[in-house]
Structure formats: C-alpha cells, structure tokens
Protein backbone atom coordinates (compact mmCIF):
# COMPACT_ATOMS: atom_id res chain seq x y z
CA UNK A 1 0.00 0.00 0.00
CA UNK A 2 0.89 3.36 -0.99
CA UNK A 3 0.73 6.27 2.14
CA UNK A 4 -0.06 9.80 2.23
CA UNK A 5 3.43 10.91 2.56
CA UNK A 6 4.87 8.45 -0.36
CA UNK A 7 1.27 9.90 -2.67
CA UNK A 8 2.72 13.45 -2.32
CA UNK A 9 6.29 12.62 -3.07
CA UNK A 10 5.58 10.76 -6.02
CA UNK A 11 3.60 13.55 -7.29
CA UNK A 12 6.71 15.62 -6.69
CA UNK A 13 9.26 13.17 -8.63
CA UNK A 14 6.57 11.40 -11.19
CA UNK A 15 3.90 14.07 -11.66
CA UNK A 16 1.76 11.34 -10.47
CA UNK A 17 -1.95 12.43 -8.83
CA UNK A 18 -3.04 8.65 -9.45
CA UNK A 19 -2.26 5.66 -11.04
CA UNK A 20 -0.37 6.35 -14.66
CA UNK A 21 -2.06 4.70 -18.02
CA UNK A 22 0.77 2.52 -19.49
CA UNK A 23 3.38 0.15 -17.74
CA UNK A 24 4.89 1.64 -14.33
CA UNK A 25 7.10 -0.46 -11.54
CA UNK A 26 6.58 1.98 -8.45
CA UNK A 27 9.03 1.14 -5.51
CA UNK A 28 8.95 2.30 -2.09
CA UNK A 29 11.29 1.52 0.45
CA UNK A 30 13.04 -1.14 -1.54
CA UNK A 31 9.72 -3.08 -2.04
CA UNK A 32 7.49 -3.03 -5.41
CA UNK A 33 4.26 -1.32 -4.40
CA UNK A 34 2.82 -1.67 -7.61
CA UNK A 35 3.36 -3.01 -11.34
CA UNK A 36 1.40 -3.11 -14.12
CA UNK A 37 2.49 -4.64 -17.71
CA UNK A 38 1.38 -3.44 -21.46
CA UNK A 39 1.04 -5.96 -24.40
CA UNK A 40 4.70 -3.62 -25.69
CA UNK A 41 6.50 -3.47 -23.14
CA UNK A 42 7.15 -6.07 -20.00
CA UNK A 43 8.49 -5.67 -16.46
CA UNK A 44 10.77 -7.93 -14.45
CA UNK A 45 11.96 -8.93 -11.61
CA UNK A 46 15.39 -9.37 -11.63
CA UNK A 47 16.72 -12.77 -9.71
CA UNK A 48 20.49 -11.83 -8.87
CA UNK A 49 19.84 -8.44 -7.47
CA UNK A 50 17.86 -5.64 -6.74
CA UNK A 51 16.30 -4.44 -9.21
CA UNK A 52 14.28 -5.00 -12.64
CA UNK A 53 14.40 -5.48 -16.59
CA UNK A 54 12.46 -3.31 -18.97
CA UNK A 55 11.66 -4.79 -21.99
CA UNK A 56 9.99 -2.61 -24.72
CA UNK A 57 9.15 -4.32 -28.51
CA UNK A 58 10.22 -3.28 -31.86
CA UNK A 59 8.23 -1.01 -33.23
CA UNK A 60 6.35 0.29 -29.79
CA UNK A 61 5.40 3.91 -29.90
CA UNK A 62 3.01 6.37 -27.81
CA UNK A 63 3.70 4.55 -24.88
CA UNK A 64 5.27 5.58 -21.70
CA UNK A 65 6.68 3.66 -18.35
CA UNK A 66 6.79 5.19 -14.98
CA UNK A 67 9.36 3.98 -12.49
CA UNK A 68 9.50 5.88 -9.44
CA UNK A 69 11.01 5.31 -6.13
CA UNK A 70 10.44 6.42 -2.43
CA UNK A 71 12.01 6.31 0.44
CA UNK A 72 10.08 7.48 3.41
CA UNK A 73 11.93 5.22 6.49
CA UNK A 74 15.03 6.68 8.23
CA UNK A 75 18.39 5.09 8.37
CA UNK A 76 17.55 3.29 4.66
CA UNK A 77 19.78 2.30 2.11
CA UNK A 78 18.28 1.28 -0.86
CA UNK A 79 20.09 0.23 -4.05
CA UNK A 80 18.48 -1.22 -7.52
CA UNK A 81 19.69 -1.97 -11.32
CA UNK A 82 17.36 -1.30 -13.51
CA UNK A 83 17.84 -2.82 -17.30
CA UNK A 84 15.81 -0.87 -19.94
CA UNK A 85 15.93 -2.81 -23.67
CA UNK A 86 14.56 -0.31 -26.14
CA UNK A 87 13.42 -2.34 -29.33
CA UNK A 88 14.49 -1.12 -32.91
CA UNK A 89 12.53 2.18 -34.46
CA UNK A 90 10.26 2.57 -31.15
CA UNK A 91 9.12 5.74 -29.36
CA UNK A 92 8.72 6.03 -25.50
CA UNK A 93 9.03 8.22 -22.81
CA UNK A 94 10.31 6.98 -19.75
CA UNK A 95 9.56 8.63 -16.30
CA UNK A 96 12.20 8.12 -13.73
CA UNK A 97 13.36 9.85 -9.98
CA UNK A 98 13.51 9.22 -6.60
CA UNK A 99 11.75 11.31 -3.40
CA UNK A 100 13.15 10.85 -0.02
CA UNK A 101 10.99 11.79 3.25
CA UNK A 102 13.49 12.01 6.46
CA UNK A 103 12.14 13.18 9.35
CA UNK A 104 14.43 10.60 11.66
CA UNK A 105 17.63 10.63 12.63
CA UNK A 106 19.55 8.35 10.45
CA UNK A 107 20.71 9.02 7.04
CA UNK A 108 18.50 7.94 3.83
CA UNK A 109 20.43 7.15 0.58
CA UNK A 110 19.24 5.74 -2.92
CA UNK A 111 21.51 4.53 -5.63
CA UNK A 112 19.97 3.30 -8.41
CA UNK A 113 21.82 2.09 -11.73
CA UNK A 114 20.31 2.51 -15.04
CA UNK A 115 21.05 0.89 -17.89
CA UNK A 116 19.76 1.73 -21.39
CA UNK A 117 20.31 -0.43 -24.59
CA UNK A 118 18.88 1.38 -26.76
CA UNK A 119 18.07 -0.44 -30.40
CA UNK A 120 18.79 1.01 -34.15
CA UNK A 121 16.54 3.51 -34.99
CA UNK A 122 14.12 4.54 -31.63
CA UNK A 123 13.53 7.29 -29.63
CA UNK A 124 13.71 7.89 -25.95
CA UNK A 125 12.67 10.98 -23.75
CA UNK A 126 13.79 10.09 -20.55
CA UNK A 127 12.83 12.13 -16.91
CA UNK A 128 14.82 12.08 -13.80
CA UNK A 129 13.51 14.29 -11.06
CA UNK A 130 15.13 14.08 -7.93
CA UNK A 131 13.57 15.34 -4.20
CA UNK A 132 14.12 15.47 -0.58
CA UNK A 133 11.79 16.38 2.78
CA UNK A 134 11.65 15.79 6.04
CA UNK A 135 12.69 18.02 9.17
CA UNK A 136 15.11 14.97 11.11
CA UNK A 137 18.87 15.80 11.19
CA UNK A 138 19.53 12.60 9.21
CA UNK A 139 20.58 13.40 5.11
CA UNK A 140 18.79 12.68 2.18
CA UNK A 141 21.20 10.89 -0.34
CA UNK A 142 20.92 10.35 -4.03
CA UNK A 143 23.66 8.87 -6.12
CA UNK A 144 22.49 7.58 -9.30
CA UNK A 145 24.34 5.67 -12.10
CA UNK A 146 23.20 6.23 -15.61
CA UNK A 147 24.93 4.62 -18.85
CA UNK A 148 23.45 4.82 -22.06
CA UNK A 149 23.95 2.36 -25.57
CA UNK A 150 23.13 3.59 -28.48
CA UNK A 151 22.43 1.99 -31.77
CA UNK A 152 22.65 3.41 -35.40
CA UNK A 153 20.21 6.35 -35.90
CA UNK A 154 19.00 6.25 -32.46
CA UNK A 155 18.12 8.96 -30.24
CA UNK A 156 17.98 9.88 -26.60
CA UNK A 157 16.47 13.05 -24.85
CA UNK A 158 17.16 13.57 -21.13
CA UNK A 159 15.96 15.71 -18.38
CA UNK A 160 17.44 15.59 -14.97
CA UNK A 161 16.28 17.63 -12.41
CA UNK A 162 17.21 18.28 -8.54
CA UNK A 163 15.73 21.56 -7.19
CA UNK A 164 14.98 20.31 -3.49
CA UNK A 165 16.03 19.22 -0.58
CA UNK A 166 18.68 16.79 -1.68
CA UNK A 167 21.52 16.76 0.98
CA UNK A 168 24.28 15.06 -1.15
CA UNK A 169 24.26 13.87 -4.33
CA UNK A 170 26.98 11.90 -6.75
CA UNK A 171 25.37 11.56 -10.35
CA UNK A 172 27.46 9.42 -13.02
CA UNK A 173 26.40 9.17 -16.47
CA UNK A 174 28.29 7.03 -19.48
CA UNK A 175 26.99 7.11 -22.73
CA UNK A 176 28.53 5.54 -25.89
CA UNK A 177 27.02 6.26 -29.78
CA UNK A 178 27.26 4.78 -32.86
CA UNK A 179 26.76 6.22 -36.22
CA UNK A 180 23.92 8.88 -36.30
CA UNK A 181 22.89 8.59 -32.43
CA UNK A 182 21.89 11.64 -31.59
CA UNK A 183 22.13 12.76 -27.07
CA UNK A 184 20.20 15.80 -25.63
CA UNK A 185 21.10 16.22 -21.87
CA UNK A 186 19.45 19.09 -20.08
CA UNK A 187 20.09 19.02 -16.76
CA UNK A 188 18.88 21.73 -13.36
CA UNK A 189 20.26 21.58 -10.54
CA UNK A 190 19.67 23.74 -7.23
CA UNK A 191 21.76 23.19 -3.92
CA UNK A 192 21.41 25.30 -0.55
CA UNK A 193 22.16 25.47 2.96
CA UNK A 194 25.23 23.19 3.45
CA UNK A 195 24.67 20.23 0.24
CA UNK A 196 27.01 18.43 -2.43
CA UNK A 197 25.92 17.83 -5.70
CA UNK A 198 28.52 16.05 -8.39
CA UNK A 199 27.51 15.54 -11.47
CA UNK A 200 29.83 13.60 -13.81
CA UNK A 201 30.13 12.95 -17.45
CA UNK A 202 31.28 10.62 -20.23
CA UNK A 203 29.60 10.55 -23.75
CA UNK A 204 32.00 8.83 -26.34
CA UNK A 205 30.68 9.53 -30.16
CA UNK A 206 31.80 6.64 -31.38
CA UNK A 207 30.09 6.33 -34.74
CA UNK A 208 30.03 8.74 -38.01
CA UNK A 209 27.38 11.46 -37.60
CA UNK A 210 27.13 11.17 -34.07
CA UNK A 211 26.44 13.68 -32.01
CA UNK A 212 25.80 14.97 -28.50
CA UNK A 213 24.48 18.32 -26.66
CA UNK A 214 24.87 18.36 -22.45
CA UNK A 215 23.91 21.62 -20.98
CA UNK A 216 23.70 22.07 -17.35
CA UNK A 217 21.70 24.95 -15.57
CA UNK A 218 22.50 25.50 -11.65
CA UNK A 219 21.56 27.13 -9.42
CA UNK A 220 23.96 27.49 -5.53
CA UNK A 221 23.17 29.12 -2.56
CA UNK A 222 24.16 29.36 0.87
CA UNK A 223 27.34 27.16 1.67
CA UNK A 224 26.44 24.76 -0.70
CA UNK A 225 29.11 23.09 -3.62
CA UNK A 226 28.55 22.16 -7.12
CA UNK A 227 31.18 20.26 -9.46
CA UNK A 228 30.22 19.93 -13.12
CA UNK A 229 32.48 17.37 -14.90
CA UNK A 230 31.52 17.14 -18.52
CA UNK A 231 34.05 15.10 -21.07
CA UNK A 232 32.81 14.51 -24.94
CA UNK A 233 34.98 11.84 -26.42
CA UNK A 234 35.11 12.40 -30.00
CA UNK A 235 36.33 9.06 -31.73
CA UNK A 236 35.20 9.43 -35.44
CA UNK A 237 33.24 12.26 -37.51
CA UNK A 238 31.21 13.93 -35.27
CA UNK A 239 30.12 17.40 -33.57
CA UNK A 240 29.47 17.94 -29.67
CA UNK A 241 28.60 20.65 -27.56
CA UNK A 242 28.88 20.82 -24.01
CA UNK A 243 27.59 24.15 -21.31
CA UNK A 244 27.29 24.63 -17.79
CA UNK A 245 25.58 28.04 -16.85
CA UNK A 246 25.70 28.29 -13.03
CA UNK A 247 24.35 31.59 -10.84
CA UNK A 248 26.60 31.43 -7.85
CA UNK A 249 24.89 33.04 -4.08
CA UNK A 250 26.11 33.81 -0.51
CA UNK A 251 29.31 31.98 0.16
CA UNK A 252 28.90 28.52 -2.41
CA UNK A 253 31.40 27.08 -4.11
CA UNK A 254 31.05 26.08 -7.81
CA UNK A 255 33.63 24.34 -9.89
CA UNK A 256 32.84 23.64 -13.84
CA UNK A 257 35.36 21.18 -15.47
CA UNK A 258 34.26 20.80 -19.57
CA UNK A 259 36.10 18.43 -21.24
CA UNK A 260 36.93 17.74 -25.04
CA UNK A 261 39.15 15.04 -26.70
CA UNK A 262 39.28 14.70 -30.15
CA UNK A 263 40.77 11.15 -31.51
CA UNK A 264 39.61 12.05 -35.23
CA UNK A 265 40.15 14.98 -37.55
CA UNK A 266 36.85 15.44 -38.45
CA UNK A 267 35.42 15.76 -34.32
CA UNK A 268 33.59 19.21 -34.33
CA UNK A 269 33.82 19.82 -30.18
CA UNK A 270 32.88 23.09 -28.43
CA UNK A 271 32.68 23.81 -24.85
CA UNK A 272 30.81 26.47 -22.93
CA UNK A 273 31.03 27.39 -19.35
CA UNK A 274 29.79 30.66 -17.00
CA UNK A 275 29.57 31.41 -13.52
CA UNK A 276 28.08 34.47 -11.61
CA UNK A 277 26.15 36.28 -9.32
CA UNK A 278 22.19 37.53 -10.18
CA UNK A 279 22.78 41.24 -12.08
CA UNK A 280 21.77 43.72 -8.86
CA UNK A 281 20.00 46.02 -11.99
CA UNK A 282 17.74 42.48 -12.31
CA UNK A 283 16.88 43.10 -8.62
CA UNK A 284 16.08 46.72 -9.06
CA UNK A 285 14.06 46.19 -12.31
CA UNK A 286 11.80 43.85 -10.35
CA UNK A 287 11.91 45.72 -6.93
CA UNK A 288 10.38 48.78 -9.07
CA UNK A 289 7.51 46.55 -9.85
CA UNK A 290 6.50 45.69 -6.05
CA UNK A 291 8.33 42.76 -5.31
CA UNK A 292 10.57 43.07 -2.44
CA UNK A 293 14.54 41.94 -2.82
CA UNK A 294 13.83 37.93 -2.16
CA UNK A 295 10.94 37.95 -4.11
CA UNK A 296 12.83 39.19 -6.98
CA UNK A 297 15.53 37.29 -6.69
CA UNK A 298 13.17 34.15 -6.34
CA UNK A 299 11.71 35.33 -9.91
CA UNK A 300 15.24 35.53 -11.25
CA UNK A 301 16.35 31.91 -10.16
CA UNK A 302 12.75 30.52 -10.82
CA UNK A 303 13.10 31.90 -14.51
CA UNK A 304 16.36 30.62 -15.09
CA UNK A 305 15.61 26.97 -13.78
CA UNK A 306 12.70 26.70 -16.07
C-alpha cells in the first residue's frame, strides 16, 4: 500500500496524482508497491539483485513507463539496477526519480543504476527528477548511475532535475554512440544550505554522424558546492557541444570542469562554461515593480531553472 506521505512525493518526482495509463514499476522503500504490464513493453523482476528489466518491442510507440522510487523510512539504504531494452525504431518516454521523506535521525540514501540499450533507430525521452523532505537531522542521499547504448540512428532526450532538498548527491552518467545517435542532456540543478551535488560525465561519439548536446543549468546558494564534470569523447566524424551556466549566491562554491578530446580529424567539439552572481539592476528592475529583494531574486532563479 501506498501512504499519504509516499502519494505526495511521487507527485513531486513522477507528476503522479493517481495511477499512470501505461506500464509503471513503483518502488517504495526497496519493495514493489505496484506493477502493471502493457502488451509492448514487460516488467521484471530481476533474480540476482535488486532491481528489474524493462523490456519494450520493436516497433512500440506512444507509450510511456513510470518507475518511481520512495524512500520514506530513516536510516535506509536502498540500491536497484534497472535494465531498460529499447526495441528497434520505437518511441517512449520513460519517467524516472527518486523522493526521499526524512524526518528521523539516520541518514536515507538511494543509488539506483540505469542501464539503457537502446536499439537502431528509436527514440527515448527520458525524466529524472530528484527530491528530498523531512525536518530529522539525518541526510537525504541520491547517487544515481546512468549509462546509455546507443544503436545506429538512435536517439535519446534527457531531463534531470534536482531543485529540493537533496543533501548530497553523486550523479554518473556514461553514454557511448554509434553512427547517427543523436544525445540531448538538459540538466537543473539547485543546492542550498550546506549540500554536495557532483555531477559527472562521459559521452563517447563513437560512430560517423554522431552527435551529443549536455547543458547544465544550476543554481547554488548558501554554503552549498557544485562540481560539473563534462568530457565529450570524440572518436570518429562527429560534432558535440557541451555548457554549464551556473548563478553562484552567498558563500557557495562552484567548480565547472568541460572536457573535449578529439581522436579524429573530423570531431567538431565546443565547450561552454559561466559562472556568476544575479545582475543587482535584475533586482532593481523587479523591486520597481512591487516585489521586495527575495521575491525578486526568487523570480530571477525561478526563470532561469525553467
């Protein structure tokens, strides 16, 4: 059974107000809750770990999959692989993330590993949304594992998000394309008061006509740190583009690291990367309009985030 408290965050991670149409695998702390199959695309369990296998049919299109996970128990450490196999030419959207409620006094951690195989020719959007809550002194921890296999002419969209209450996070992400995969990362990213976030990395463009596009937007406040490690690997014809924009507040730290290595003449690599503070003629602008200083500067970060 699914509580109040793990209904609201799945809302928060998973947009979810009720049970999704389609095939979803909802897990709360590190137990299924609920499953549910399509004639497309199967769920299951898998037998030598944690975790399950996600198996979507040639061909399948205008279908989605939810997989969310909660943790609302103190002092938990949950940990699950999760296989996706995305069958040639289909079309999904996949709706990931993980909510943590601590109101105890032990810490609360997730890591989950995703895997994507992703066949010649199909399409994935895929949504990571990340959350934290609670009022105990214990931390809310989130380090996922991402890494991404792409077939000829494939094509992979992703959105990962952590705007809230996350005390300490470590995100990894491999990714390796052959000829004509195309990679759109967009991540956001807030941190305040005193928490980490990492995120880290690797997309090799392995195949002719390959490309890839990872642009970070952060946001830091307070004491909080930030580390953006981007590397594009170009190995044969190819072009990508890598950004971090970050607006830096009180006394955080931020550290951008954008990486390119070309291992073929024809690589076409370009890196991006800016850091500073909200314009104080922003603030003004705003402040002229009624808002007072934090409600401008709310507006500011809110707009930049979106």
């Amino acid at each position: 059974m699914i509580d109040q408290i793990q209904q609201r965050i799945l809302e928060e991670v998973a947009g979810l107000h009720q049970v999704p149409e389609g095939a979803y695998n909802i897990r709360t702390n590190g137990q299924m809750a609920r499953r549910n199959t399509t004639a497309n695309i199967d769920i299951t369990s898998k037998t030598d770990v944690s975790g399950i296998d996600i198996w979507i049919k040639p061909g399948t299109v205008h279908e989605s999959i939810h997989i969310p996970v909660v943790l609302s128990q103190s002092g938990m450490h949950d940990l699950a692989y999760n296989d996706f196999f995305v069958g040639e030419g289909s079309d999904v959207v996949i709706v990931a993330g993980c909510g943590i409620h601590n109101c105890g006094s032990q810490d609360s951690q997730h890591d989950g590993i995703h895997r994507f195989h992703v066949g010649k020719n199909a399409k994935v959007k895929y949504v990571e949304k990340h959350y934290g809550e609670g009022d105990g002194g214990g931390k809310r921890i989130l380090n996922p594992v991402t890494e991404v296999y792409m077939d000829e002419g494939s094509s992979m969209e992703m959105e990962m998000v952590q705007i809230k209450g996350v005390d300490s996070t470590d995100r990894r992400t491999k990714a390796e394309l052959a000829e004509g995969a195309k990679l759109v990362v967009r991540e956001r990213l807030m941190t305040h008061g005193s928490q980490y976030a990492v995120s880290d990395y690797v997309v090799e463009l392995n195949g002719k006509g390959a490309s890839a596009d990872v642009v970070s937007r952060s946001v830091a406040k307070d004491e909080s740190y930030q580390k953006f490690d981007s590397r594009i690997v170009g190995n044969a014809p190819c072009s990508g583009h890598t950004e971090c924009d970050a607006i830096i507040m009180g006394a955080a730290r931020i550290l951008a690291v954008p990486q390119l290595e070309a291992n073929d003449i024809d690589a076409a690599l370009i890196h991006e990367a800016a850091i500073g503070k909200i314009a104080g003629e922003q603030i003004i602008k705003l402040m002229t309009l009624g808002l007072t200083e934090e409600e401008a500067e709310a507006q500011i970060v809110n707009g930049f985030l979106k």
